[in-house]
PDB file of N, CA and C in Angstrom:
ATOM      1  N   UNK A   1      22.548  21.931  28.904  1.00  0.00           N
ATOM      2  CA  UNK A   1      22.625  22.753  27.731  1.00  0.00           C
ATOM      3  C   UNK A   1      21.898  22.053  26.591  1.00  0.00           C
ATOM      4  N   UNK A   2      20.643  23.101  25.951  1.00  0.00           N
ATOM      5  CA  UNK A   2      20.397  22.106  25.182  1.00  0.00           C
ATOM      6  C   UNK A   2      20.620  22.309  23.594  1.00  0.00           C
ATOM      7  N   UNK A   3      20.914  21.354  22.645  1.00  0.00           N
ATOM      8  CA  UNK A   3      21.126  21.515  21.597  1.00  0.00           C
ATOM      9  C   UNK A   3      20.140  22.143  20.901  1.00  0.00           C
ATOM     10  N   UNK A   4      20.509  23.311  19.686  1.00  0.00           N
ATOM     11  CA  UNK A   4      19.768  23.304  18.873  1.00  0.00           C
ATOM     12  C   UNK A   4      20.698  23.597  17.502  1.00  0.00           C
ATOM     13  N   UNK A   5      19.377  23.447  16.309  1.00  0.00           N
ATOM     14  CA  UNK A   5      19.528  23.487  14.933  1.00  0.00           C
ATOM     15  C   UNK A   5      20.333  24.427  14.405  1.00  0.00           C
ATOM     16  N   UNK A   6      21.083  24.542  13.901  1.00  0.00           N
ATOM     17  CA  UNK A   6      21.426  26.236  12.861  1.00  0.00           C
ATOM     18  C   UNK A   6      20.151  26.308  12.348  1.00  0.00           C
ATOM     19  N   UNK A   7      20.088  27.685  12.550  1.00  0.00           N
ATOM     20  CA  UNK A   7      18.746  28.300  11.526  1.00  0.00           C
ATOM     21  C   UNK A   7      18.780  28.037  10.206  1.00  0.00           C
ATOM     22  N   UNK A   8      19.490  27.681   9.637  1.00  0.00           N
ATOM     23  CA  UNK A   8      19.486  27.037   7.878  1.00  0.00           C
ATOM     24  C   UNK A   8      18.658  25.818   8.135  1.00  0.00           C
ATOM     25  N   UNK A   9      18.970  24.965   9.159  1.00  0.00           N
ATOM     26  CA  UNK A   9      18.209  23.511   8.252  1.00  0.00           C
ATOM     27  C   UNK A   9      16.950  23.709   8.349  1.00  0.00           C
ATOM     28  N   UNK A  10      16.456  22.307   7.165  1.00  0.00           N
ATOM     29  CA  UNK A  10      15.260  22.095   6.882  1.00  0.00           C
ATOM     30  C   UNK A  10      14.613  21.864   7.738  1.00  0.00           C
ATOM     31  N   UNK A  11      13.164  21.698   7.923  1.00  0.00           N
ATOM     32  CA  UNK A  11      12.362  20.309   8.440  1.00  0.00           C
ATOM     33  C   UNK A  11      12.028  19.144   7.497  1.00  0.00           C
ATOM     34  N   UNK A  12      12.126  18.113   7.626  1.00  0.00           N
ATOM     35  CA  UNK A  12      11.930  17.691   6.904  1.00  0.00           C
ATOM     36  C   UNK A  12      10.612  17.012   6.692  1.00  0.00           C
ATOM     37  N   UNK A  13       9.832  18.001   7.558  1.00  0.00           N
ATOM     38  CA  UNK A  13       8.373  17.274   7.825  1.00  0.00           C
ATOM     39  C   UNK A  13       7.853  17.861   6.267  1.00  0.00           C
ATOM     40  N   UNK A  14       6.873  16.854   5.634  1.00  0.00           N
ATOM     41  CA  UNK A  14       6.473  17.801   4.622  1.00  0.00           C
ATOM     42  C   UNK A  14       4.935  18.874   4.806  1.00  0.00           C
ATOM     43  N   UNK A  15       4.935  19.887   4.108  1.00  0.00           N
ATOM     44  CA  UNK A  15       4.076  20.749   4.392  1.00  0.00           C
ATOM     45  C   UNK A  15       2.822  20.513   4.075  1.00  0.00           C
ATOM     46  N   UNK A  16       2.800  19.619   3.092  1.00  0.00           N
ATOM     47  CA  UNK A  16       1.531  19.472   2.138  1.00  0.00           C
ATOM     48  C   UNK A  16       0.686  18.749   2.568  1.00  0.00           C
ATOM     49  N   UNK A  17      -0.694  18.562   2.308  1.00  0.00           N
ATOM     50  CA  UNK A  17      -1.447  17.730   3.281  1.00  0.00           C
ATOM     51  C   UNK A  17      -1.478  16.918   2.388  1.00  0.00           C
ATOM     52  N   UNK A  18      -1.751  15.479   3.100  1.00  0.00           N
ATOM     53  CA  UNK A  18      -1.701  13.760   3.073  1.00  0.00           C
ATOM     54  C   UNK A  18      -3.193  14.117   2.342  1.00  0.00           C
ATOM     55  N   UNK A  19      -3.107  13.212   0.629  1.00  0.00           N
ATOM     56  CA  UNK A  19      -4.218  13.065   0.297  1.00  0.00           C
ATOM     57  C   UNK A  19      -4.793  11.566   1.091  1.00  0.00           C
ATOM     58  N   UNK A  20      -6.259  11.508   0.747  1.00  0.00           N
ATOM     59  CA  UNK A  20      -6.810  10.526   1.412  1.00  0.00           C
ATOM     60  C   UNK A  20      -7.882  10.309   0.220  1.00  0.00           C
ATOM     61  N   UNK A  21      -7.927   8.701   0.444  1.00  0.00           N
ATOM     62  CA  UNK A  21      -9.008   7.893  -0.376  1.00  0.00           C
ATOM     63  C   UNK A  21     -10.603   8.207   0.164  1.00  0.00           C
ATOM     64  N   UNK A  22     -11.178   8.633  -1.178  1.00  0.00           N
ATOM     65  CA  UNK A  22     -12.297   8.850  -0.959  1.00  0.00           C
ATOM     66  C   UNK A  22     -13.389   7.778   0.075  1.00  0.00           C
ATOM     67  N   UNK A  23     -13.584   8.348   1.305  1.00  0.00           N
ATOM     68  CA  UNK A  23     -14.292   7.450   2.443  1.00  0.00           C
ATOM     69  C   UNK A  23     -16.008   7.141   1.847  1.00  0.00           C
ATOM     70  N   UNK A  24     -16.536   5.861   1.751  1.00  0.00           N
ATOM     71  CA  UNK A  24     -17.426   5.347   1.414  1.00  0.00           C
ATOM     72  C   UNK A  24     -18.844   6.287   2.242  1.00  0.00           C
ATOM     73  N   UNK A  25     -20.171   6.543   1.716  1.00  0.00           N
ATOM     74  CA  UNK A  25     -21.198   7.015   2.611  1.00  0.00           C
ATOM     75  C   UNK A  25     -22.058   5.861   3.383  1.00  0.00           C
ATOM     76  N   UNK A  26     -21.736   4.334   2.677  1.00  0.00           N
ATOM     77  CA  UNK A  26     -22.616   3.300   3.234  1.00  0.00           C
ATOM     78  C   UNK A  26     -21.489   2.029   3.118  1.00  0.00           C
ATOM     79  N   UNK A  27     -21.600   1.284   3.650  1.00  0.00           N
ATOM     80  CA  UNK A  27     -21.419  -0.181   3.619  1.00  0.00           C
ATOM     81  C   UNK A  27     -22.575  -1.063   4.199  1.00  0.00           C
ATOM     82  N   UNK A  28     -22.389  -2.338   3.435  1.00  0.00           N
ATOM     83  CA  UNK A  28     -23.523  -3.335   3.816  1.00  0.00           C
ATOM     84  C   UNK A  28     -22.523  -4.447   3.256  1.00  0.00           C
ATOM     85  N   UNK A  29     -23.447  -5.616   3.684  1.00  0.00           N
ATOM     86  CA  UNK A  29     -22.909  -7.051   3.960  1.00  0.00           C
ATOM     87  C   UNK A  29     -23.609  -7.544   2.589  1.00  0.00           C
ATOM     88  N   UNK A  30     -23.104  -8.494   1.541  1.00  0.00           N
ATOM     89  CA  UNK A  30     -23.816  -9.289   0.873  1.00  0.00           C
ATOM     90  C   UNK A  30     -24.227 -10.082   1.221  1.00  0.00           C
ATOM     91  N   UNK A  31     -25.093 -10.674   0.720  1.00  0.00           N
ATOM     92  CA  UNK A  31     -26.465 -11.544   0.774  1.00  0.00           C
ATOM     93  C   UNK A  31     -26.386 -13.023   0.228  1.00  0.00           C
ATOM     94  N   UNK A  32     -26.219 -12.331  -1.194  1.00  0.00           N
ATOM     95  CA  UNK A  32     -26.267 -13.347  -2.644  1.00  0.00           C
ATOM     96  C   UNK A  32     -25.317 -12.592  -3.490  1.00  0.00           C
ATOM     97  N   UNK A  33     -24.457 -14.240  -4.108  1.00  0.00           N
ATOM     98  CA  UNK A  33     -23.696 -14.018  -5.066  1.00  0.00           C
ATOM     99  C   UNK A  33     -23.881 -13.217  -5.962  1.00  0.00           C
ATOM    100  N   UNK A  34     -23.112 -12.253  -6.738  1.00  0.00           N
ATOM    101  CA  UNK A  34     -23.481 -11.320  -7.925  1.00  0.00           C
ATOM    102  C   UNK A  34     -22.022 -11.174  -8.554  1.00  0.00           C
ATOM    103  N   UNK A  35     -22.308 -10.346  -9.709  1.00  0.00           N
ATOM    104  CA  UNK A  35     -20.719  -9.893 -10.310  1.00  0.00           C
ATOM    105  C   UNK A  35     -20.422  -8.946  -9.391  1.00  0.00           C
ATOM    106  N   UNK A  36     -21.225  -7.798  -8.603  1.00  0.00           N
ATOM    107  CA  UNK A  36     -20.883  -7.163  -7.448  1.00  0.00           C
ATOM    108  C   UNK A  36     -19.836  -7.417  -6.709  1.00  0.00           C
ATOM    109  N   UNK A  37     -20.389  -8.732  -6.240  1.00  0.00           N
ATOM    110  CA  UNK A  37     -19.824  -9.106  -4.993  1.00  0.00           C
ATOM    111  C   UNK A  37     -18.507 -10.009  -4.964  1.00  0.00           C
ATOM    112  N   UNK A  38     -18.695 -10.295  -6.192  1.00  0.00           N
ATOM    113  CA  UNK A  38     -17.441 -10.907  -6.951  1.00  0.00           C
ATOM    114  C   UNK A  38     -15.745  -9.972  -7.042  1.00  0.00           C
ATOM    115  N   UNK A  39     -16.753  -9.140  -7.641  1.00  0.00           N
ATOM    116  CA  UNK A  39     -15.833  -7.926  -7.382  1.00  0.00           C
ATOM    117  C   UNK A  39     -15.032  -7.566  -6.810  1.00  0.00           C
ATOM    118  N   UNK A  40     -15.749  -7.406  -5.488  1.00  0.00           N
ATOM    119  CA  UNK A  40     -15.533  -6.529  -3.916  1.00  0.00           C
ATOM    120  C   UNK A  40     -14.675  -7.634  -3.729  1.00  0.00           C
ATOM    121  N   UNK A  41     -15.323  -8.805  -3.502  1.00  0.00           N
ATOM    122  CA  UNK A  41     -14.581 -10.187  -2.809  1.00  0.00           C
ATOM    123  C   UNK A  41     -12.942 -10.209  -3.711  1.00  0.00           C
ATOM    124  N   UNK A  42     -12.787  -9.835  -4.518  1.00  0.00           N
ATOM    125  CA  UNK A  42     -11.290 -10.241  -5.321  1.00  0.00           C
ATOM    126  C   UNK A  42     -10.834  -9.112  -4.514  1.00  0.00           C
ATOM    127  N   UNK A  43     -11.238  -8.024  -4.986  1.00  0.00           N
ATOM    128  CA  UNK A  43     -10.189  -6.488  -4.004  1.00  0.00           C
ATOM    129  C   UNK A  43     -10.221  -6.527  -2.486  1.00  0.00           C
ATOM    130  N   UNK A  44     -11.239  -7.112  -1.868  1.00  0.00           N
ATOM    131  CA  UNK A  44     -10.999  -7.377  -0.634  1.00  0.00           C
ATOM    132  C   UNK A  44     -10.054  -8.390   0.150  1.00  0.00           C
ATOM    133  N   UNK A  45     -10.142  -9.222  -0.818  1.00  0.00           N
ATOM    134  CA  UNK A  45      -8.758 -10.585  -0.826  1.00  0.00           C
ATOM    135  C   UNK A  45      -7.617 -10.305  -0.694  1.00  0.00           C
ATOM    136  N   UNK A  46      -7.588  -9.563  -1.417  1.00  0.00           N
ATOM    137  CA  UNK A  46      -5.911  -8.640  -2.010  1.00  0.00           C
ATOM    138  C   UNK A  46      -5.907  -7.481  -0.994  1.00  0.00           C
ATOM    139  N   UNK A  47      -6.655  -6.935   0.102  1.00  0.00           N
ATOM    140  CA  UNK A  47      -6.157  -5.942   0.719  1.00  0.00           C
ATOM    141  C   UNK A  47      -7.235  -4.760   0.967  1.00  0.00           C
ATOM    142  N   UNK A  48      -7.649  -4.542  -0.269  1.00  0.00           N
ATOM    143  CA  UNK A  48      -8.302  -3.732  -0.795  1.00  0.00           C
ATOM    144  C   UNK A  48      -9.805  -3.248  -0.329  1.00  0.00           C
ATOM    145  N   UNK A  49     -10.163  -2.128   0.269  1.00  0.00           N
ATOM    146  CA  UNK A  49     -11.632  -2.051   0.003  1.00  0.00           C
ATOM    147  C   UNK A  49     -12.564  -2.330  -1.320  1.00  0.00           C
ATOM    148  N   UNK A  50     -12.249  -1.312  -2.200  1.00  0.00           N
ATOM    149  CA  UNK A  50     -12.823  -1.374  -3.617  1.00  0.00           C
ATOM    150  C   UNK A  50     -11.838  -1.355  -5.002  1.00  0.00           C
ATOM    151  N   UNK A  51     -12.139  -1.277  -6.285  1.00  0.00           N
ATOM    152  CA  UNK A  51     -11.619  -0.723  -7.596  1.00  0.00           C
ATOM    153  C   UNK A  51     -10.680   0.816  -6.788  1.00  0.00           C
ATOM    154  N   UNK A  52     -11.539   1.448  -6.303  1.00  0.00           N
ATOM    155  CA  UNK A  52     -11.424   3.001  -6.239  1.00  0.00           C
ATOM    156  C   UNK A  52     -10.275   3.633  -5.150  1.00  0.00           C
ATOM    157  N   UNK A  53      -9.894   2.502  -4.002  1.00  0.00           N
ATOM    158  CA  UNK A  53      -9.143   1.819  -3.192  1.00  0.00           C
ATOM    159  C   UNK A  53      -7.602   1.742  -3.428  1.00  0.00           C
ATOM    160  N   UNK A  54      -8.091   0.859  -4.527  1.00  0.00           N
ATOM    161  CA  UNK A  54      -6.240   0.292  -5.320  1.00  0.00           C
ATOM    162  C   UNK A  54      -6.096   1.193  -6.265  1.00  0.00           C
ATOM    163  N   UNK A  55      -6.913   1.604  -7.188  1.00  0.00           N
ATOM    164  CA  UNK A  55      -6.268   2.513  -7.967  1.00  0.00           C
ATOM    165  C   UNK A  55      -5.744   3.564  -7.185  1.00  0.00           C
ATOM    166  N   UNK A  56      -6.752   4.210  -6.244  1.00  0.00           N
ATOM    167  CA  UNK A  56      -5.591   5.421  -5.568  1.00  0.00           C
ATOM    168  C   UNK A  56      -4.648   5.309  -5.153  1.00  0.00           C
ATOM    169  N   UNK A  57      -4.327   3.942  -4.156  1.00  0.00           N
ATOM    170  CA  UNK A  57      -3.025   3.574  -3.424  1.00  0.00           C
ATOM    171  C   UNK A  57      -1.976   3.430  -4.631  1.00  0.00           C
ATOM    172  N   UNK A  58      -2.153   3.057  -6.037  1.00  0.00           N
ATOM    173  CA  UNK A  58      -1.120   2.322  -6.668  1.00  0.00           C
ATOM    174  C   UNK A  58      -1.197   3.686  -7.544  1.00  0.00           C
ATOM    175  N   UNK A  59      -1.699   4.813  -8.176  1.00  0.00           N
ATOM    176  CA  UNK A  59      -1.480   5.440  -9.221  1.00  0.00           C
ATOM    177  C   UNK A  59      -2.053   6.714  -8.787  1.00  0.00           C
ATOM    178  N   UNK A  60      -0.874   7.111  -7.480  1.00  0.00           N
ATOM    179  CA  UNK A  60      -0.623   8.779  -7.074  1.00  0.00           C
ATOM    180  C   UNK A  60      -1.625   9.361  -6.803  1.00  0.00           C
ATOM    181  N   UNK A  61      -2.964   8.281  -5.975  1.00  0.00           N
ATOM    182  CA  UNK A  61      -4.033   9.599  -5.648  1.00  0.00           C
ATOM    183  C   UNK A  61      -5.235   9.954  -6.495  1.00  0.00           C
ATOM    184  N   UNK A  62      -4.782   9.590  -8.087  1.00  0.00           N
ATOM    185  CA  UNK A  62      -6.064   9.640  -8.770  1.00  0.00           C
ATOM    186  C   UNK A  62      -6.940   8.594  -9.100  1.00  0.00           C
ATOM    187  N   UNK A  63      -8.282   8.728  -8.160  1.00  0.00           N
ATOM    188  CA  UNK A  63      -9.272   7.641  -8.118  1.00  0.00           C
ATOM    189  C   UNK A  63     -10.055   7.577  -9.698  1.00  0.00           C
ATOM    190  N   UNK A  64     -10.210   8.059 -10.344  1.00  0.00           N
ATOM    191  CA  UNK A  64     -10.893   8.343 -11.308  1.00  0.00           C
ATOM    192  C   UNK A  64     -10.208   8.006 -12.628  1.00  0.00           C
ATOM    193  N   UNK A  65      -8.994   7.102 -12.304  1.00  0.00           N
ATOM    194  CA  UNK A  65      -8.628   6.329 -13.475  1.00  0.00           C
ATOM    195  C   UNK A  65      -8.904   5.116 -13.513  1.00  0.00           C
ATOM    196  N   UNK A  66      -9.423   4.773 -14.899  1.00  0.00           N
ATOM    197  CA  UNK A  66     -10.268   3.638 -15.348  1.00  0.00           C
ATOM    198  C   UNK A  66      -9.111   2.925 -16.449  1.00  0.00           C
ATOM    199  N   UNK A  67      -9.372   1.427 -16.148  1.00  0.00           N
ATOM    200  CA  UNK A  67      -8.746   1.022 -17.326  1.00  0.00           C
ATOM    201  C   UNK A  67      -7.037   0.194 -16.645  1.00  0.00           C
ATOM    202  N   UNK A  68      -6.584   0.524 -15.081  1.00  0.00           N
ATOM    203  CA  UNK A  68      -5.888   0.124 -14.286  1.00  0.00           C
ATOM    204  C   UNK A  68      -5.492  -1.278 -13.781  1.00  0.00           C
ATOM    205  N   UNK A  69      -6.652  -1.874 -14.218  1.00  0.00           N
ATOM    206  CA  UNK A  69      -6.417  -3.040 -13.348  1.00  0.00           C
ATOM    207  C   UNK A  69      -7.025  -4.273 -14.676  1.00  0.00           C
ATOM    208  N   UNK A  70      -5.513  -5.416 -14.355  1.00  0.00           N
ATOM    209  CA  UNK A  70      -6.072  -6.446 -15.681  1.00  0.00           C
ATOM    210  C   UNK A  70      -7.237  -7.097 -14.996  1.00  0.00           C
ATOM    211  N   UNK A  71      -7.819  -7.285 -16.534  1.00  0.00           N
ATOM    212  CA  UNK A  71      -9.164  -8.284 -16.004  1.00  0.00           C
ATOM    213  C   UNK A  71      -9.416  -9.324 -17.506  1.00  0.00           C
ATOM    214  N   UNK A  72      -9.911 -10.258 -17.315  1.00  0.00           N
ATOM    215  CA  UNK A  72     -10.065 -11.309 -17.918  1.00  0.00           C
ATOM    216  C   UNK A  72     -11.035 -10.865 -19.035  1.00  0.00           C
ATOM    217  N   UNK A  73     -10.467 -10.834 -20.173  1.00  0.00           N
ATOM    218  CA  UNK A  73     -10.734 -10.547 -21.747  1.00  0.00           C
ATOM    219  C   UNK A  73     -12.591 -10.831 -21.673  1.00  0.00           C
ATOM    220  N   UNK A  74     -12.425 -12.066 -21.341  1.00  0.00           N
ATOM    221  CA  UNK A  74     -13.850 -13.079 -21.753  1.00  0.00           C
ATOM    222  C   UNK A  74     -15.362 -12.394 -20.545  1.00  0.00           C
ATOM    223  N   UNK A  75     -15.134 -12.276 -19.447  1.00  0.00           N
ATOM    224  CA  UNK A  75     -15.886 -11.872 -18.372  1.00  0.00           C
ATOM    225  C   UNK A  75     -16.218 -10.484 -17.821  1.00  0.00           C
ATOM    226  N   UNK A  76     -14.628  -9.861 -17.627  1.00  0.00           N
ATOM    227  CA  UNK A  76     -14.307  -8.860 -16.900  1.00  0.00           C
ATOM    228  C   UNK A  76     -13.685  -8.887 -15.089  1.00  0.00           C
ATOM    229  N   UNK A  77     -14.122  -9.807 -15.043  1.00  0.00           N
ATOM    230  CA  UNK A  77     -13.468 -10.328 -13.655  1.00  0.00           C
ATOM    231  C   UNK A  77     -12.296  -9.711 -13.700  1.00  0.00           C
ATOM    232  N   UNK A  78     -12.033  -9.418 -12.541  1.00  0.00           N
ATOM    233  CA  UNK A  78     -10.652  -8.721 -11.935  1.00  0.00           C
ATOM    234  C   UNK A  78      -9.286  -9.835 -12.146  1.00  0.00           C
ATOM    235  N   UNK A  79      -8.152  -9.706 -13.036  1.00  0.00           N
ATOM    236  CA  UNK A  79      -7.407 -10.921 -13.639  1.00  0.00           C
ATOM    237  C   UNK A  79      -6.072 -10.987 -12.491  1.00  0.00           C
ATOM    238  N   UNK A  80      -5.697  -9.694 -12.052  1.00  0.00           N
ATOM    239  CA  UNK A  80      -4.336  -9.897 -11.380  1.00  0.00           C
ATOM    240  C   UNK A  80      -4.168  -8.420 -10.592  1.00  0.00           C
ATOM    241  N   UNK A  81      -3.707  -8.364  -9.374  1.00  0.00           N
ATOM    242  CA  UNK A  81      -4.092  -7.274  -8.175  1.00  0.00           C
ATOM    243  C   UNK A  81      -2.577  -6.898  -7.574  1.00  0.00           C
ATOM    244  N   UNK A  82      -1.919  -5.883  -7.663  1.00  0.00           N
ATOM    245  CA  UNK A  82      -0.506  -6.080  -6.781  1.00  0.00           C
ATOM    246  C   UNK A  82      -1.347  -5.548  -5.429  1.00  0.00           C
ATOM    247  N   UNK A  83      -0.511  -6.498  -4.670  1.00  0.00           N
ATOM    248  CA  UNK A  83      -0.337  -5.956  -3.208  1.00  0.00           C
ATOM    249  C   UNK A  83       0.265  -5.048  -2.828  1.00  0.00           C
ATOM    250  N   UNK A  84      -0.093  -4.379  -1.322  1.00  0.00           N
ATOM    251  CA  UNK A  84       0.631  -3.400  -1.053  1.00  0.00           C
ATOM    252  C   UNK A  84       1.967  -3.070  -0.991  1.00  0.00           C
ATOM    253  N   UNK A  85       2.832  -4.680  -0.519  1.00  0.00           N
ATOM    254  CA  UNK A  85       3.754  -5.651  -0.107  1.00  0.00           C
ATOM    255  C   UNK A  85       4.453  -5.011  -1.388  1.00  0.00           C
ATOM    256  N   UNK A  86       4.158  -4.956  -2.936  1.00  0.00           N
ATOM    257  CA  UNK A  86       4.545  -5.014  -4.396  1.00  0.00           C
ATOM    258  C   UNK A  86       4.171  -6.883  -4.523  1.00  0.00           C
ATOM    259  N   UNK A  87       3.918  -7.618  -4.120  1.00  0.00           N
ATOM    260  CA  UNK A  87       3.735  -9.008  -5.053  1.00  0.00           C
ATOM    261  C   UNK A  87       2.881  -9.229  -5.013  1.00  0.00           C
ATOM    262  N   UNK A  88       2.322  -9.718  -6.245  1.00  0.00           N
ATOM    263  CA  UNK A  88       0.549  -9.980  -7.253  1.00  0.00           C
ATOM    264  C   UNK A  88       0.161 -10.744  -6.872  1.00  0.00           C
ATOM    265  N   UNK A  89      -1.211 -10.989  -6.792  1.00  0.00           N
ATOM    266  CA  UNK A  89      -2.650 -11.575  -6.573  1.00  0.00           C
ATOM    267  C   UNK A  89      -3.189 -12.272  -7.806  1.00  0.00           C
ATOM    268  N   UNK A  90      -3.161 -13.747  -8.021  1.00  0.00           N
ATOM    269  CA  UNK A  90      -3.590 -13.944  -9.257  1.00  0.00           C
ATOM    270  C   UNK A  90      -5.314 -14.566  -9.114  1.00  0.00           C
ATOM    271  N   UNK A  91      -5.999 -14.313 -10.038  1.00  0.00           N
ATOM    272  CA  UNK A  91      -7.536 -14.686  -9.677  1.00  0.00           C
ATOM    273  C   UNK A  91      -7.367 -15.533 -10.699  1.00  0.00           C
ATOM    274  N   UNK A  92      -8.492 -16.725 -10.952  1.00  0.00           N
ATOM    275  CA  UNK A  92      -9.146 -17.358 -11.993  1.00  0.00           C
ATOM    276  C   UNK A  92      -9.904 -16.606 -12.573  1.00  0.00           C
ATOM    277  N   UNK A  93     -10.311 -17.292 -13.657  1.00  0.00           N
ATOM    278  CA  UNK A  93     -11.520 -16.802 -14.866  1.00  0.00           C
ATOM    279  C   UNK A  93     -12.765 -16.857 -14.538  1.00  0.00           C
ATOM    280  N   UNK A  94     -13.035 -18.372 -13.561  1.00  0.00           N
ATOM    281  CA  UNK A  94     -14.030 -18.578 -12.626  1.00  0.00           C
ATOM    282  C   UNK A  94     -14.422 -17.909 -11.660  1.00  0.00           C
ATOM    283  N   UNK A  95     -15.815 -18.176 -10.834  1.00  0.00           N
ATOM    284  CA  UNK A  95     -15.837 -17.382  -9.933  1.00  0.00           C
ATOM    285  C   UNK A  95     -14.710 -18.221  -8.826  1.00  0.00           C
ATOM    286  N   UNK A  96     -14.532 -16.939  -7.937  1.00  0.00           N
ATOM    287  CA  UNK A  96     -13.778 -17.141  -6.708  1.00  0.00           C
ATOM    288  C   UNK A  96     -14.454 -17.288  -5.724  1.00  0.00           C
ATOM    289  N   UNK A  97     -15.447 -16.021  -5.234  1.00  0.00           N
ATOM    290  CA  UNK A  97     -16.558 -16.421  -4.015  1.00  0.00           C
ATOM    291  C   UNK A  97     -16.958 -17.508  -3.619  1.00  0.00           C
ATOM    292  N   UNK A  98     -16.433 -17.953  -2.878  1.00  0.00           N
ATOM    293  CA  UNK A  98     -17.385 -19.395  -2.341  1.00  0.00           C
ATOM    294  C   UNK A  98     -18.437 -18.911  -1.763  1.00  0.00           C
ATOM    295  N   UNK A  99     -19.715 -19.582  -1.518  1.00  0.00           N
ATOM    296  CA  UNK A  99     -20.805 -19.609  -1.111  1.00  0.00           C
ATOM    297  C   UNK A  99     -20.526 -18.944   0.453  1.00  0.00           C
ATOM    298  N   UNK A 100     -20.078 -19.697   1.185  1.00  0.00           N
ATOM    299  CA  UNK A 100     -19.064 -19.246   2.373  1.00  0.00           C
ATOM    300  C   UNK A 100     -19.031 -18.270   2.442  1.00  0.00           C
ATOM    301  N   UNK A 101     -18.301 -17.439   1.623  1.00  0.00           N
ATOM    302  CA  UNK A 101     -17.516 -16.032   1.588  1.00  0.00           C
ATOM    303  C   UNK A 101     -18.289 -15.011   1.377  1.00  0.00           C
ATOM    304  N   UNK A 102     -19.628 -15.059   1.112  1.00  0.00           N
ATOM    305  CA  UNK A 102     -20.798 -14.047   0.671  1.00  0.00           C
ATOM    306  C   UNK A 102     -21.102 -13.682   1.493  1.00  0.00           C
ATOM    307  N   UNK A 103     -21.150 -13.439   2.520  1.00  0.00           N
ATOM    308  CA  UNK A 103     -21.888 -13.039   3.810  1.00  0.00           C
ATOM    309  C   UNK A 103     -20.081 -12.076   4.003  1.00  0.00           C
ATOM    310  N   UNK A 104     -19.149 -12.290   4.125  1.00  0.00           N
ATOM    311  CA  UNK A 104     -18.177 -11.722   4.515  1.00  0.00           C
ATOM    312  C   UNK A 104     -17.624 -10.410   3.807  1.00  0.00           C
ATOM    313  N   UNK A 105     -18.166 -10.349   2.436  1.00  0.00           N
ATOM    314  CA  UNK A 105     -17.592  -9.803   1.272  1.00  0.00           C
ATOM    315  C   UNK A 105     -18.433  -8.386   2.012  1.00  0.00           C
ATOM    316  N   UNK A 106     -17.745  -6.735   1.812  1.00  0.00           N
ATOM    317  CA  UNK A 106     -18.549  -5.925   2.269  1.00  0.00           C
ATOM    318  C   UNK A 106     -18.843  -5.071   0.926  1.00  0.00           C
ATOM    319  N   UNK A 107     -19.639  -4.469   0.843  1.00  0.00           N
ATOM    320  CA  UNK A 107     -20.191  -3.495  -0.427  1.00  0.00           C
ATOM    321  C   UNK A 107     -20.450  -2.044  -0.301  1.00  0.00           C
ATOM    322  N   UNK A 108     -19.590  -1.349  -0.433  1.00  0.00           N
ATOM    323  CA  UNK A 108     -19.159  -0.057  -0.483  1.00  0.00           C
ATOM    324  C   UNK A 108     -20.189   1.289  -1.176  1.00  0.00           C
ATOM    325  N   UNK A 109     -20.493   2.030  -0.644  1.00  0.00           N
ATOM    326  CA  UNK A 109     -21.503   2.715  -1.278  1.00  0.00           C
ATOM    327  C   UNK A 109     -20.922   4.365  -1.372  1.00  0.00           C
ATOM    328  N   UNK A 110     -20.758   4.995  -2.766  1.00  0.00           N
ATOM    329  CA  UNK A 110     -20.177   6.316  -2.603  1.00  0.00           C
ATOM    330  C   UNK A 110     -20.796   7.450  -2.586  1.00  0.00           C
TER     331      UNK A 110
END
């Protein structure tokens, strides 16, 4: 015999479709150090593909808010990143990229 539902309950599946982060048209590998790649390399550290990445994951979907993420008064460098986890990512003022790490860092193209 098999069980079923009363016709009252819910599902509790939701109906609405799953937004999704805008998918990149190119990626490529860096080369040489830049503020670019500097960039990428801090949000990629922390989890992150890009800027466009974390803001959607952290602030409901809308990629197109600017102004989200601290960054260092003097440079602009990316200053502090939460993880997905909820606990922060702290960067220096300096660069971070090691020489090393340039070839690894990827660069996102929209």
């Amino acid at each position: 015999m098999a069980h079923q539902l009363p016709s009252t309950a819910v599902s509790r599946r939701s109906s609405a479709p799953t937004v999704q982060p805008p998918a990149p048209k190119s990626i490529s590998r860096a080369k040489r150090w830049s503020e670019d790649v500097e960039e990428a390399y801090r949000f990629q550290l922390a989890g992150y593909r890009d800027e466009n990445d974390y803001v959607f994951f952290h602030h409901g979907g809308v990629a197109e808010v600017s102004g989200k993420v601290a960054r260092w008064p003097s440079n602009g460098y990316v200053k502090k990143l939460k993880l997905r986890s909820g606990h922060f990512y702290y960067f220096n003022q300096a660069r971070e990229c090691a020489n090393k790490d340039i070839h690894r860092t990827k660069l996102y193209g929209y």
